[in-house]
C-alpha atoms as a PDB file:
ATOM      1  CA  UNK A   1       0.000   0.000   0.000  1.00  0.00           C
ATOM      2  CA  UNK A   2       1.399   3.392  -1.190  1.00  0.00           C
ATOM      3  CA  UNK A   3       0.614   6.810   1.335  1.00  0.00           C
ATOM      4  CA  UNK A   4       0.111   9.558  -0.556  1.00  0.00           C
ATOM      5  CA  UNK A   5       0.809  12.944   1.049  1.00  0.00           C
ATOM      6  CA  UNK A   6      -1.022  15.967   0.467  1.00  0.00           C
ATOM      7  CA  UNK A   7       0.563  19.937   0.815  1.00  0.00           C
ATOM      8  CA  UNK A   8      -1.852  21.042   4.212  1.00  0.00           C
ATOM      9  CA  UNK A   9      -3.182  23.715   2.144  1.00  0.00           C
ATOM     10  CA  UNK A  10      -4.918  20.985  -0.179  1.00  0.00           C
ATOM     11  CA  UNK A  11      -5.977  18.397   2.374  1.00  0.00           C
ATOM     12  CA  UNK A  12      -7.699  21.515   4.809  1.00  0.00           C
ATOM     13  CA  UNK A  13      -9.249  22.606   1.157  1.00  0.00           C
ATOM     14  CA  UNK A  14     -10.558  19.183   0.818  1.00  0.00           C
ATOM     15  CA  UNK A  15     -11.871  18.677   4.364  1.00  0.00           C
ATOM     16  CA  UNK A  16     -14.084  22.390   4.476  1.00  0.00           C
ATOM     17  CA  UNK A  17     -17.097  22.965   3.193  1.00  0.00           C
ATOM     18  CA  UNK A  18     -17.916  25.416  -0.351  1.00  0.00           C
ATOM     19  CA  UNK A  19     -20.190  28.095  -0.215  1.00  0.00           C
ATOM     20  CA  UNK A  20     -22.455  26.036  -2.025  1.00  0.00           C
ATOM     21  CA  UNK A  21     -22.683  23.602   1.058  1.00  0.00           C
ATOM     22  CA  UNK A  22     -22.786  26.021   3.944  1.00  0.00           C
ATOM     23  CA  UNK A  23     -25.621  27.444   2.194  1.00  0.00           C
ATOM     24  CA  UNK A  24     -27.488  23.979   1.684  1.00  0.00           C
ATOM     25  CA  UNK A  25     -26.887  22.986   5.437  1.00  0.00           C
ATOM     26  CA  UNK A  26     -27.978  26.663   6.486  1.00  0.00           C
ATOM     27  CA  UNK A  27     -31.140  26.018   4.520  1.00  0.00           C
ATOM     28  CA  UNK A  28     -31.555  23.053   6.025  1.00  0.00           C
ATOM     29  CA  UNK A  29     -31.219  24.194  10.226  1.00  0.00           C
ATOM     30  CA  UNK A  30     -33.527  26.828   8.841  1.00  0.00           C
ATOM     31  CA  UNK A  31     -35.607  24.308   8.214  1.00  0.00           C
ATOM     32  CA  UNK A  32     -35.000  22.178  11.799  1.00  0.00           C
ATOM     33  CA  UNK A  33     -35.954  25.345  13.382  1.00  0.00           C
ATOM     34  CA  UNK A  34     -39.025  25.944  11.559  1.00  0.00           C
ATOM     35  CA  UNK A  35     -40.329  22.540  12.412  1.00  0.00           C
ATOM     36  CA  UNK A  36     -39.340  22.993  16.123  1.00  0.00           C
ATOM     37  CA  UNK A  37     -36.678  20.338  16.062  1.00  0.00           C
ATOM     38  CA  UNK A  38     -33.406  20.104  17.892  1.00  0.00           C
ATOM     39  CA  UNK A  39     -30.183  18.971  16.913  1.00  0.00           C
ATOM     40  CA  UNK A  40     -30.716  15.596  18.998  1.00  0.00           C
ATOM     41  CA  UNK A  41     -33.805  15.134  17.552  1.00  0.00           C
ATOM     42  CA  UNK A  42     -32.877  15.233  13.542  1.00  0.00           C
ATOM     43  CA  UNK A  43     -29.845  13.272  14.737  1.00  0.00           C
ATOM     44  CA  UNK A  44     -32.234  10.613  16.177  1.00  0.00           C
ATOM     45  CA  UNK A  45     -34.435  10.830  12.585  1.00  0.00           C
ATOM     46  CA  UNK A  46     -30.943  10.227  10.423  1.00  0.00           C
ATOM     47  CA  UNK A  47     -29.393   7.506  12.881  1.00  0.00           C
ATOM     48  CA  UNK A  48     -26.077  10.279  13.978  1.00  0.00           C
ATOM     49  CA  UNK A  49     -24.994  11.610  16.972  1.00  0.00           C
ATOM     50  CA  UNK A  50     -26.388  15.616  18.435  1.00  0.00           C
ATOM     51  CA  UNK A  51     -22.439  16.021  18.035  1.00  0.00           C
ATOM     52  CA  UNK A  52     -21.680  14.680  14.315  1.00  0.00           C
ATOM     53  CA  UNK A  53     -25.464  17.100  13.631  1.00  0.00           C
ATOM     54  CA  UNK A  54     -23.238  19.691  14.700  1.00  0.00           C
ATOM     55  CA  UNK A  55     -20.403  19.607  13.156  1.00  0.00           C
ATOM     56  CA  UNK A  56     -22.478  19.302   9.948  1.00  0.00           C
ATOM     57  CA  UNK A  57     -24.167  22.918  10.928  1.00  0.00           C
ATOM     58  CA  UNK A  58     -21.244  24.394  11.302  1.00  0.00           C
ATOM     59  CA  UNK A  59     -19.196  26.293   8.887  1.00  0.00           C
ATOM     60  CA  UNK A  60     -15.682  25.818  10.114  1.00  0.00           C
ATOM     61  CA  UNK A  61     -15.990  22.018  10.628  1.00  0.00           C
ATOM     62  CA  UNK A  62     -16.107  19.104   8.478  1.00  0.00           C
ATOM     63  CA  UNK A  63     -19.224  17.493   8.929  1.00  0.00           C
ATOM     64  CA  UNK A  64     -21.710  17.049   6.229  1.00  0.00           C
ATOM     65  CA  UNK A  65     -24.611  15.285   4.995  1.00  0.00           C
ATOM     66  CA  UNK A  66     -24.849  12.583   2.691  1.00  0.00           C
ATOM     67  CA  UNK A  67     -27.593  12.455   0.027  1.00  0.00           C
ATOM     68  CA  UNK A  68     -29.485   9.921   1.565  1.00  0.00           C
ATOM     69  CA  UNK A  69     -29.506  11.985   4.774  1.00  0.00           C
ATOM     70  CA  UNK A  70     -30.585  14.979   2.451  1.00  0.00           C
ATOM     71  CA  UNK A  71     -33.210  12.753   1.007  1.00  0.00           C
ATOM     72  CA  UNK A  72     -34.511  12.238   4.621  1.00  0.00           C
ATOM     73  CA  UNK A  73     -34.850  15.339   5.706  1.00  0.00           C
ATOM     74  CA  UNK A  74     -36.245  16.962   2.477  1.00  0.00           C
ATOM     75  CA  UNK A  75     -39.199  14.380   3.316  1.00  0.00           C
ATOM     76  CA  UNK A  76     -39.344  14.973   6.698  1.00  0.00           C
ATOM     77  CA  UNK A  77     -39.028  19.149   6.307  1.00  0.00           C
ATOM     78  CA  UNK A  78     -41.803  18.493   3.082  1.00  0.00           C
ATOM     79  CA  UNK A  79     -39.624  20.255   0.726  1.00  0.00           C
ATOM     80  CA  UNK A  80     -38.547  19.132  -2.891  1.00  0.00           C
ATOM     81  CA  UNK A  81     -34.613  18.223  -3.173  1.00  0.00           C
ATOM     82  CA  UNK A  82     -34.892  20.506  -6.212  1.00  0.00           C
ATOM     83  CA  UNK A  83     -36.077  23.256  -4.565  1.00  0.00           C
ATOM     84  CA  UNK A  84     -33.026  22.477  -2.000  1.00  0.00           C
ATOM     85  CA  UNK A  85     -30.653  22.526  -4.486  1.00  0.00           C
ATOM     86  CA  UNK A  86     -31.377  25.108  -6.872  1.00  0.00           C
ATOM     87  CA  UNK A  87     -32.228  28.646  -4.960  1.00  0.00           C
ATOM     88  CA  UNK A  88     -34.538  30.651  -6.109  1.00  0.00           C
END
């Protein structure tokens, strides 16, 4: 097995989130809030830990969602993945 090793810069780059993202998962603790649910209780609904919800919420850590956590919560939250995606 070869290691490869990655310049910091590039591996930190790799690791954050884009705009694109933080503005997904922002769209998406709007969306916990507006249904009156806590961090513990989406991360009970997608099978994850309160913690691992949020490092997902926030901006300067790694966390994120797969899509089939995305899937989830665009049923649960009643909103189209489209309309998730693709801002108005």
């Amino acid at each position: 097995m070869s290691i490869i090793y990655l310049p910091l810069r590039i591996f930190i780059s790799i690791l954050m989130k884009t705009e694109y993202q933080i503005n997904i998962i922002s769209r998406l603790k709007s969306e916990r809030d507006n249904h009156f649910l806590s961090q513990k209780d989406v991360a009970d609904l997608l099978g994850i830990s309160y913690g691992f919800l949020g490092r997902i919420e926030s901006p300067k850590q790694e966390g994120k969602y797969n899509l089939a956590q995305i899937q989830l919560l665009c049923k649960i939250y009643k909103i189209s993945i489209v309309e998730l995606f693709i801002p108005n």
